[in-house]
N, C-alpha and C. Protein backbone atom coordinates (compact mmCIF):
# COMPACT_ATOMS: atom_id res chain seq x y z
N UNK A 1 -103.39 54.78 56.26
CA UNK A 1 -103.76 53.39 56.31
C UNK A 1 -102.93 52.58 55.34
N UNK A 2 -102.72 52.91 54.30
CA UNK A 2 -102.00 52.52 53.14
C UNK A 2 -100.61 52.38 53.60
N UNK A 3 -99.91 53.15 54.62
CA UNK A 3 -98.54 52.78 54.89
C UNK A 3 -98.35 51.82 56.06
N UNK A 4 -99.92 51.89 56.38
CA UNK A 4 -100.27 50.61 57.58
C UNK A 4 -100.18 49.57 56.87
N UNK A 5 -100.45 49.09 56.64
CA UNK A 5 -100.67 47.86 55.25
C UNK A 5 -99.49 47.60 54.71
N UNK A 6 -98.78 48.55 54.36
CA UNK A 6 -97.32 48.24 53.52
C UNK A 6 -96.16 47.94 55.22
N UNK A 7 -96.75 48.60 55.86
CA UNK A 7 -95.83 48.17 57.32
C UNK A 7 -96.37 46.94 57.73
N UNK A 8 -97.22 46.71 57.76
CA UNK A 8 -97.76 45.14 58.22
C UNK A 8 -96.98 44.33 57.53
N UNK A 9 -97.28 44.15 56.06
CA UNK A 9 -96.82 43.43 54.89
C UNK A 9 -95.39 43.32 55.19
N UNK A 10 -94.65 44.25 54.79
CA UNK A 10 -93.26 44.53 55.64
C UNK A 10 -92.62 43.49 56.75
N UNK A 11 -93.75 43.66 57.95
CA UNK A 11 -92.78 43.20 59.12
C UNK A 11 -93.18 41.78 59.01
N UNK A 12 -94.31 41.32 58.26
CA UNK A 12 -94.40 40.17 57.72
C UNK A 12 -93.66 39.25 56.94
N UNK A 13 -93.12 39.96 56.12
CA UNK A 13 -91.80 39.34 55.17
C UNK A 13 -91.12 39.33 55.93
N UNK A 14 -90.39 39.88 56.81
CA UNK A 14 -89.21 40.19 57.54
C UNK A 14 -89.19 39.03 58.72
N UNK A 15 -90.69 38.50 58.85
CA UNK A 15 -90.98 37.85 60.25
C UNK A 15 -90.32 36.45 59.54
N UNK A 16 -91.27 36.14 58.35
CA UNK A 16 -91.23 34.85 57.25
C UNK A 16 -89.45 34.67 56.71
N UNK A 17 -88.75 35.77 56.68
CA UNK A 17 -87.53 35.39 56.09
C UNK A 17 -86.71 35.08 57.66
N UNK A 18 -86.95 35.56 58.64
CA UNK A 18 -86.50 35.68 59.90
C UNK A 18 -86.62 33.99 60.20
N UNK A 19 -87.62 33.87 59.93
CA UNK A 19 -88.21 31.70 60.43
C UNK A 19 -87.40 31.45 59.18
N UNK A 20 -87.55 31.38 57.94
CA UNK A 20 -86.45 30.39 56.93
C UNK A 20 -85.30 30.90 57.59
N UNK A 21 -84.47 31.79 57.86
CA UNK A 21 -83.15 31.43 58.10
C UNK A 21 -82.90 31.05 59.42
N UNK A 22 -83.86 31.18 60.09
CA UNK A 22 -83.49 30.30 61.54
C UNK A 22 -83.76 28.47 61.33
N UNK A 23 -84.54 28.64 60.28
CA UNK A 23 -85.16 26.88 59.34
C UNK A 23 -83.90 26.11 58.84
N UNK A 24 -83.13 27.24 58.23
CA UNK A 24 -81.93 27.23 57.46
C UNK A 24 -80.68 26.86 58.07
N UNK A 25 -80.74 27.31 59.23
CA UNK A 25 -79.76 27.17 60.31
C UNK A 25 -79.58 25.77 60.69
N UNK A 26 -80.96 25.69 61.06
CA UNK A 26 -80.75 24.30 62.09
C UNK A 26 -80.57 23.20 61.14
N UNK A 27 -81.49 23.25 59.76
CA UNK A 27 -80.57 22.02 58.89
C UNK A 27 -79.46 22.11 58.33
N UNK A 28 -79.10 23.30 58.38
CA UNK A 28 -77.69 23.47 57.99
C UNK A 28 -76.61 22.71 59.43
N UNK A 29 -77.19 23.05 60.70
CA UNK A 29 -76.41 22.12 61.89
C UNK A 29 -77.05 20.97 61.50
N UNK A 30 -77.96 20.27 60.96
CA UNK A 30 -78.70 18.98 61.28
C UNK A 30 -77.55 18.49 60.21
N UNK A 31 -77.62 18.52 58.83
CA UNK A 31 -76.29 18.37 58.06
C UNK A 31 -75.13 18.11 58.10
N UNK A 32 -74.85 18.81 59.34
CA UNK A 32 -73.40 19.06 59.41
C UNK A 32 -73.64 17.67 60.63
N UNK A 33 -73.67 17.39 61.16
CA UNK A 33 -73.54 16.25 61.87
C UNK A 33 -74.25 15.20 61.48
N UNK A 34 -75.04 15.02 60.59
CA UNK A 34 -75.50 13.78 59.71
C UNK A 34 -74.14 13.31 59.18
N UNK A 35 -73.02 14.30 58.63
CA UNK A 35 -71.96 14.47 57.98
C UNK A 35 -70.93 13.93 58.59
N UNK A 36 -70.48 14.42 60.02
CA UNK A 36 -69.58 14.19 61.02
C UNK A 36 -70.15 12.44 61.49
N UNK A 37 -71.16 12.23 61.40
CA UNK A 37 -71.62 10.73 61.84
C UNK A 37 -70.93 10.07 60.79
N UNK A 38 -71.07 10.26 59.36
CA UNK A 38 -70.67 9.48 57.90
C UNK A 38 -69.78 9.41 58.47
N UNK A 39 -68.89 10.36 58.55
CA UNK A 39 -67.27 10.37 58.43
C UNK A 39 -66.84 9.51 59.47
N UNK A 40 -67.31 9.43 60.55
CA UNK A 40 -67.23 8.23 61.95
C UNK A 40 -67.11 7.29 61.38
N UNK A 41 -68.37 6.67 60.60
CA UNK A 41 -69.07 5.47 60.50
C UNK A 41 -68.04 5.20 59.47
N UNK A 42 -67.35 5.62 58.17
CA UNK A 42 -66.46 5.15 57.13
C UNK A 42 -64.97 5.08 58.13
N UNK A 43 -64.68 5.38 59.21
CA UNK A 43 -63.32 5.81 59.59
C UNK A 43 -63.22 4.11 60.69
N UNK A 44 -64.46 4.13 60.99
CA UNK A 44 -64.38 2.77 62.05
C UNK A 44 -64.34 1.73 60.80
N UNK A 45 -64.69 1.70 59.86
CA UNK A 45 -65.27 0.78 58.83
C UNK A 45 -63.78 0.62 58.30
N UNK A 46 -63.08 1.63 58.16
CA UNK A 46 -61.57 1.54 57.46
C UNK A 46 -61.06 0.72 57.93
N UNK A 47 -60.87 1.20 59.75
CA UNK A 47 -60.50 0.30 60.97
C UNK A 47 -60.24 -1.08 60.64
N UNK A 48 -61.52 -0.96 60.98
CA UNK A 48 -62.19 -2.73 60.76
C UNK A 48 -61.72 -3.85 59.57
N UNK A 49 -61.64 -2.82 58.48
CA UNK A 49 -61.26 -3.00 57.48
C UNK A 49 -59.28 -3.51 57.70
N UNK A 50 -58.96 -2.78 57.84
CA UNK A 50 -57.37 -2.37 58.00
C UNK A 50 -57.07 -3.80 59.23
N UNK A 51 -58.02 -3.59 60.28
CA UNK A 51 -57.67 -4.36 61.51
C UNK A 51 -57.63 -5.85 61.11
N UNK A 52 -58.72 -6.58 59.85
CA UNK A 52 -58.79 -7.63 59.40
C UNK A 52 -57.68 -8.07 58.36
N UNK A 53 -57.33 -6.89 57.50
CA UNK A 53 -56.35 -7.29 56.54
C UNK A 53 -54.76 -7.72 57.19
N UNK A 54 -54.40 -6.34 58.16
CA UNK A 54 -53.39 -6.90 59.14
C UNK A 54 -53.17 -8.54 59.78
N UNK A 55 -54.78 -8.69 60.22
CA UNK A 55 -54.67 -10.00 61.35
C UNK A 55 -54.61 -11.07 59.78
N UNK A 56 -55.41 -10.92 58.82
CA UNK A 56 -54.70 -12.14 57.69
C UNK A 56 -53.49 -12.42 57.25
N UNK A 57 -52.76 -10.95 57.24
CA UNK A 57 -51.32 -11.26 56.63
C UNK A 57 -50.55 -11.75 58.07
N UNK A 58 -50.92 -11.49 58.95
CA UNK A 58 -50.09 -11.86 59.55
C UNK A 58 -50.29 -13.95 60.08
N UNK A 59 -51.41 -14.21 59.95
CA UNK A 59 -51.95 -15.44 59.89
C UNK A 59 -51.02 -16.08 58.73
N UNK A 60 -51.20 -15.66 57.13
CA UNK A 60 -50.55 -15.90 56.41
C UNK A 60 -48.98 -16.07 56.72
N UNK A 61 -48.06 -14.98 57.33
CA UNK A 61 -46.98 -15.03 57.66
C UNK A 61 -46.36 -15.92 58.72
N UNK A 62 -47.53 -16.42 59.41
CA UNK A 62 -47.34 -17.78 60.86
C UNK A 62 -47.04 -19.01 59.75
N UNK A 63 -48.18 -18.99 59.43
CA UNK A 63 -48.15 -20.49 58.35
C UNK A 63 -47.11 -20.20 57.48
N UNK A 64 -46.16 -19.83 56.84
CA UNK A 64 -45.12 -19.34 56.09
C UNK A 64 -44.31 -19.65 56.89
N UNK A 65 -44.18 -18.67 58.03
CA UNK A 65 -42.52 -19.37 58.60
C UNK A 65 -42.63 -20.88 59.04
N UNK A 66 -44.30 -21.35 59.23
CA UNK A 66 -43.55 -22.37 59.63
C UNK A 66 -43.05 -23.16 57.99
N UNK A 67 -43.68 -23.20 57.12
CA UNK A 67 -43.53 -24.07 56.39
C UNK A 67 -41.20 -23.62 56.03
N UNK A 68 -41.23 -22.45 56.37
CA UNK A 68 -39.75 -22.21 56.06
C UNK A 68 -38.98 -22.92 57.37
N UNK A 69 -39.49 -23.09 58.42
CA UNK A 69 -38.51 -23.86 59.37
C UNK A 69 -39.01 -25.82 59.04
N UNK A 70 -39.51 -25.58 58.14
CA UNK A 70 -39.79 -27.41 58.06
C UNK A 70 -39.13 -27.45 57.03
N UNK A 71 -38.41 -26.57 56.16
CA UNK A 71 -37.61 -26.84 54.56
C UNK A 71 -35.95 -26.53 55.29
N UNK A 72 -35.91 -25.69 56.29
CA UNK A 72 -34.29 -25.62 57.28
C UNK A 72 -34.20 -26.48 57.53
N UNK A 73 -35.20 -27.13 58.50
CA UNK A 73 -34.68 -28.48 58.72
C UNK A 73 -34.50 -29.68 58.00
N UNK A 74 -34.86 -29.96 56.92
CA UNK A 74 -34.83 -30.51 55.70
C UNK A 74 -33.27 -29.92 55.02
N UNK A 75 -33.27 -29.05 54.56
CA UNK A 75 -31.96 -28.47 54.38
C UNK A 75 -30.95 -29.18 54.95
N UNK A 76 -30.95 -28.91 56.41
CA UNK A 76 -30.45 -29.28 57.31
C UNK A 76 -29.50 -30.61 57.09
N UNK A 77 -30.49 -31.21 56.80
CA UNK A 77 -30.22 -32.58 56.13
C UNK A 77 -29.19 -33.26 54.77
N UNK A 78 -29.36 -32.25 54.04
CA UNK A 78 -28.58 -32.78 52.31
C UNK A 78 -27.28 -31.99 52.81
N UNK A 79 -26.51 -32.02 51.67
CA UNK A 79 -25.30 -31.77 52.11
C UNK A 79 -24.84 -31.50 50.25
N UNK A 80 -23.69 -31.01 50.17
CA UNK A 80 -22.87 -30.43 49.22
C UNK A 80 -23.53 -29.17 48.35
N UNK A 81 -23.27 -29.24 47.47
CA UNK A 81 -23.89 -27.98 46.29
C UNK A 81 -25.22 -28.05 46.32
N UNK A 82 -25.99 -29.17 46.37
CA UNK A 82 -27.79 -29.12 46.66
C UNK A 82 -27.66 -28.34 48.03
N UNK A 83 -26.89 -28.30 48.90
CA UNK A 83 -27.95 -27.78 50.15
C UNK A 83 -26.98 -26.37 50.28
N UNK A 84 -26.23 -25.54 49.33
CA UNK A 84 -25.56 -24.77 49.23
C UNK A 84 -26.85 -23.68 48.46
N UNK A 85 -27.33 -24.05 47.67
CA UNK A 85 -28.41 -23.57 46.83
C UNK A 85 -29.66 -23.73 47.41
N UNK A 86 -29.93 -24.75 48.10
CA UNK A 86 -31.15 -24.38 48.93
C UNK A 86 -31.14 -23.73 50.12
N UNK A 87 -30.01 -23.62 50.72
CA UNK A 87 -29.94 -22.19 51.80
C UNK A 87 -29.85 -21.06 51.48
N UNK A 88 -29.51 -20.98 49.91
CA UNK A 88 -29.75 -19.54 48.99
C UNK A 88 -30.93 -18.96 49.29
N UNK A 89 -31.70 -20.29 48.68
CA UNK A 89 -33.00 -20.07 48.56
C UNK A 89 -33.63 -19.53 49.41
N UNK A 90 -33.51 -20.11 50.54
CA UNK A 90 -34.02 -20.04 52.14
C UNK A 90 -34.10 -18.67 52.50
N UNK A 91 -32.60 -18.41 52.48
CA UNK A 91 -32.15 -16.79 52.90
C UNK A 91 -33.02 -15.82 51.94
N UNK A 92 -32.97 -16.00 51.06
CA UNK A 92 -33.91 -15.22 49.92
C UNK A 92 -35.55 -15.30 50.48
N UNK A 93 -36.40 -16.26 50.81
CA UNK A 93 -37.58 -16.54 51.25
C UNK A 93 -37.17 -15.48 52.81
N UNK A 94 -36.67 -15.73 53.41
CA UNK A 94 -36.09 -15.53 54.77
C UNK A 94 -36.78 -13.66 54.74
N UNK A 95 -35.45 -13.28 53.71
CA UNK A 95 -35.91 -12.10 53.52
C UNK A 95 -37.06 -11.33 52.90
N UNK A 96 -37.69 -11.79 51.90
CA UNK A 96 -39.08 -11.56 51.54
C UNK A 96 -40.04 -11.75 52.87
N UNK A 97 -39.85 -12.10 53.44
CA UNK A 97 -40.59 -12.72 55.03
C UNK A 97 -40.36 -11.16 55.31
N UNK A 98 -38.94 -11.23 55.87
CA UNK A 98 -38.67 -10.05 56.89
C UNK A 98 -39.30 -8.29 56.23
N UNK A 99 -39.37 -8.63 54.97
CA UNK A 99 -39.90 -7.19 54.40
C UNK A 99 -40.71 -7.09 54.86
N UNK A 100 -42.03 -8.36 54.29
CA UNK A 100 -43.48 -8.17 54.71
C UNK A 100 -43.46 -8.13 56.24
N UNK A 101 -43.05 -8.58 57.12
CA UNK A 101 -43.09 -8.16 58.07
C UNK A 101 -43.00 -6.90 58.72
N UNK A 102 -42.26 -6.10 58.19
CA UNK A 102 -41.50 -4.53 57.71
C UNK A 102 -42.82 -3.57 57.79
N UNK A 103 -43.37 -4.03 56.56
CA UNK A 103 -44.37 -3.47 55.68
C UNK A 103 -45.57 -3.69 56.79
N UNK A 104 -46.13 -4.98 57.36
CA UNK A 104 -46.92 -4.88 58.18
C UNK A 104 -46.95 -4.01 59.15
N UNK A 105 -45.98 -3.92 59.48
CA UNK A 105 -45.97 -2.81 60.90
C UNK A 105 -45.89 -1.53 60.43
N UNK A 106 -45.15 -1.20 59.31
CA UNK A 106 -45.80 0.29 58.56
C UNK A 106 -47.27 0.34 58.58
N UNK A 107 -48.05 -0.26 58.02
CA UNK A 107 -49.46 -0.53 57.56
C UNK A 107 -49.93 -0.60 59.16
N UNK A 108 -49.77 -1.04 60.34
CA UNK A 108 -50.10 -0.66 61.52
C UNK A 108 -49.74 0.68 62.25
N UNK A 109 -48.56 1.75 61.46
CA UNK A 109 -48.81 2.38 62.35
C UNK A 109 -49.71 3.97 61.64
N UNK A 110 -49.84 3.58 60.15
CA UNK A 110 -50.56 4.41 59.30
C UNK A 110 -51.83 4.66 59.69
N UNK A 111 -52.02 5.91 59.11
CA UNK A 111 -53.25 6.36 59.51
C UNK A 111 -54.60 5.71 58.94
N UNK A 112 -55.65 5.65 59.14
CA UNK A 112 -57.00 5.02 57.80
C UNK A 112 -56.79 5.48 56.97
N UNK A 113 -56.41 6.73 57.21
CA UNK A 113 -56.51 7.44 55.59
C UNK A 113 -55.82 6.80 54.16
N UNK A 114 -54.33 6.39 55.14
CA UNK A 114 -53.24 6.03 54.13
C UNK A 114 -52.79 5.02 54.00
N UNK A 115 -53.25 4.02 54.67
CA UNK A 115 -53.23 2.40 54.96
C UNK A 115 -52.78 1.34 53.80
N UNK A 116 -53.86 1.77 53.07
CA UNK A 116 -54.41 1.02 51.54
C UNK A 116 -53.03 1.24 50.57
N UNK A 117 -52.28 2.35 51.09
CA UNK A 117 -51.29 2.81 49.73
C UNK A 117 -50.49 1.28 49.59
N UNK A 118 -50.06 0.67 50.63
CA UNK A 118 -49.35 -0.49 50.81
C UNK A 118 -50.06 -1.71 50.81
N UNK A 119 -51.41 -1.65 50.55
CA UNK A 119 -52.22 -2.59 50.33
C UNK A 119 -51.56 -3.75 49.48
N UNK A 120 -51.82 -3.12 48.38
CA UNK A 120 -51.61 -4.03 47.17
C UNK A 120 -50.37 -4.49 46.97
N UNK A 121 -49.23 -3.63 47.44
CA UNK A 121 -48.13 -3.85 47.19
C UNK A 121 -48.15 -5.56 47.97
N UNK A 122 -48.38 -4.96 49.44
CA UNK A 122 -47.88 -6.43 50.36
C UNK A 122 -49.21 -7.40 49.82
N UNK A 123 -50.11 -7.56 49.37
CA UNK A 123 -51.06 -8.67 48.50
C UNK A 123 -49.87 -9.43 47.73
N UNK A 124 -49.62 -8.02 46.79
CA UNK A 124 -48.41 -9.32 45.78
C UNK A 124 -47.02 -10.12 46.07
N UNK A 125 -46.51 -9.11 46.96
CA UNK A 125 -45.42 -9.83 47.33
C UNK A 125 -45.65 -10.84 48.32
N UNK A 126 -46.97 -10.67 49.21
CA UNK A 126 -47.21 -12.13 49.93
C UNK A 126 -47.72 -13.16 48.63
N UNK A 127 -48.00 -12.93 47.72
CA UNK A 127 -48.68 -13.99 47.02
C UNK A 127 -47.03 -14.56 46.85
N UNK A 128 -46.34 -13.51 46.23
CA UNK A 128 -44.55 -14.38 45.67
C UNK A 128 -44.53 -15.25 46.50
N UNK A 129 -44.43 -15.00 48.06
CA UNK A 129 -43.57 -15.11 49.18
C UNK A 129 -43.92 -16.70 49.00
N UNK A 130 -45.77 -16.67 49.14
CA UNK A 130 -46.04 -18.02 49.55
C UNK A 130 -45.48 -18.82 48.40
N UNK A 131 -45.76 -18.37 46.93
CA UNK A 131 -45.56 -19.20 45.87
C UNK A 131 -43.94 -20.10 45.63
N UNK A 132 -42.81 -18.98 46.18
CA UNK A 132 -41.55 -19.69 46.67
C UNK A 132 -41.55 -20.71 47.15
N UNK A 133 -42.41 -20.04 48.58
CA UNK A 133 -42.20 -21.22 49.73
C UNK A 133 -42.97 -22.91 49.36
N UNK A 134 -43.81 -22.59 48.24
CA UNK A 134 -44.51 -23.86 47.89
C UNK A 134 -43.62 -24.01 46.77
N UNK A 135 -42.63 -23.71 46.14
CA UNK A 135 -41.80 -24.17 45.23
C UNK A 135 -40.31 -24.84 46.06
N UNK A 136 -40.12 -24.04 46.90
CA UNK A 136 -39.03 -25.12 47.68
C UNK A 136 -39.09 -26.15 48.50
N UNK A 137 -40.79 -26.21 49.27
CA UNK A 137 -40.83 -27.52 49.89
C UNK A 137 -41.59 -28.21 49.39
N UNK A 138 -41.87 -27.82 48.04
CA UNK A 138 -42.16 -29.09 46.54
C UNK A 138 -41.02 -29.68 46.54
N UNK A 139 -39.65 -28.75 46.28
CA UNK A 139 -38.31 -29.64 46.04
C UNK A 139 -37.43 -30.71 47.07
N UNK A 140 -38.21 -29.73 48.06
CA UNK A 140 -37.79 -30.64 49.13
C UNK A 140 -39.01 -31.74 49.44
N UNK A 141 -39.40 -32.11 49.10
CA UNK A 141 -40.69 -33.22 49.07
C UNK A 141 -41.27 -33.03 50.37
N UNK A 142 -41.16 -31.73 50.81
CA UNK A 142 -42.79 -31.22 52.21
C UNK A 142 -43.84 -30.84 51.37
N UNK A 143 -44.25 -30.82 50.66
CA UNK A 143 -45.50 -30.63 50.16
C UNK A 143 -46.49 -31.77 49.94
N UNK A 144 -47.69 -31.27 50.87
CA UNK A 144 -48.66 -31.55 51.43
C UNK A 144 -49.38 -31.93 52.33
């Protein structure tokens, strides 16, 4: 009787550890796709993220060229060593343009993961870009 009892007891533990690791299992799957949802939900969010910063700089970069084809044509206008130095200028703006432009389409074809590395960079050099462009069609009296 006594090894009845210790066999009962036995297949009892065995029954009880048998349910926790089948318990164990399924939140261990319930976990794992609580997990795989996060990782969705931050990867669309990057997206979204990434998809808005793109569509500003490039908003930013519309309003930029134009303000650079309203200082050409102004240019356009003066003549000798002033407009020798302000087509310097131009070409110089011209090209800060064409980088960020560069850089945007890098930053579009990057992954979420790696997007951001060029973040900051193109923040500052669009901040230059614009700050030029409002320093030469200050000189050229387009400003405002």
């Amino acid at each position: 009787m006594k090894y009845y009892n210790i066999s009962v007891i036995l297949l009892c533990v065995m029954i009880l550890l048998s349910a926790c690791s089948e318990k164990s299992k399924d939140e261990l799957s319930q976990t794992k796709e609580e997990t795989r949802e996060a990782v969705e939900d931050v990867k669309k969010d990057l997206e979204v993220t990434k998809t808005e910063f793109v569509n500003d700089v490039e908003e930013q970069l519309s309003s930029i060229e134009e303000k650079i084809e309203e200082a050409k044509n102004k240019i356009g206008e003066e003549s000798g060593e002033a407009k020798s130095e302000l087509q310097q200028q131009l070409e110089s703006l011209q090209e800060k343009r064409d980088r960020l432009e560069y850089d945007l389409e890098e930053i579009k074809a990057r992954s979420e993961d790696n997007w951001q590395e060029l973040k900051e960079d193109v923040d500052d050099r669009l901040d230059n870009l614009k700050s030029s462009v409002d320093s030469l069609t200050a000189k050229l009296g387009l400003d405002g």
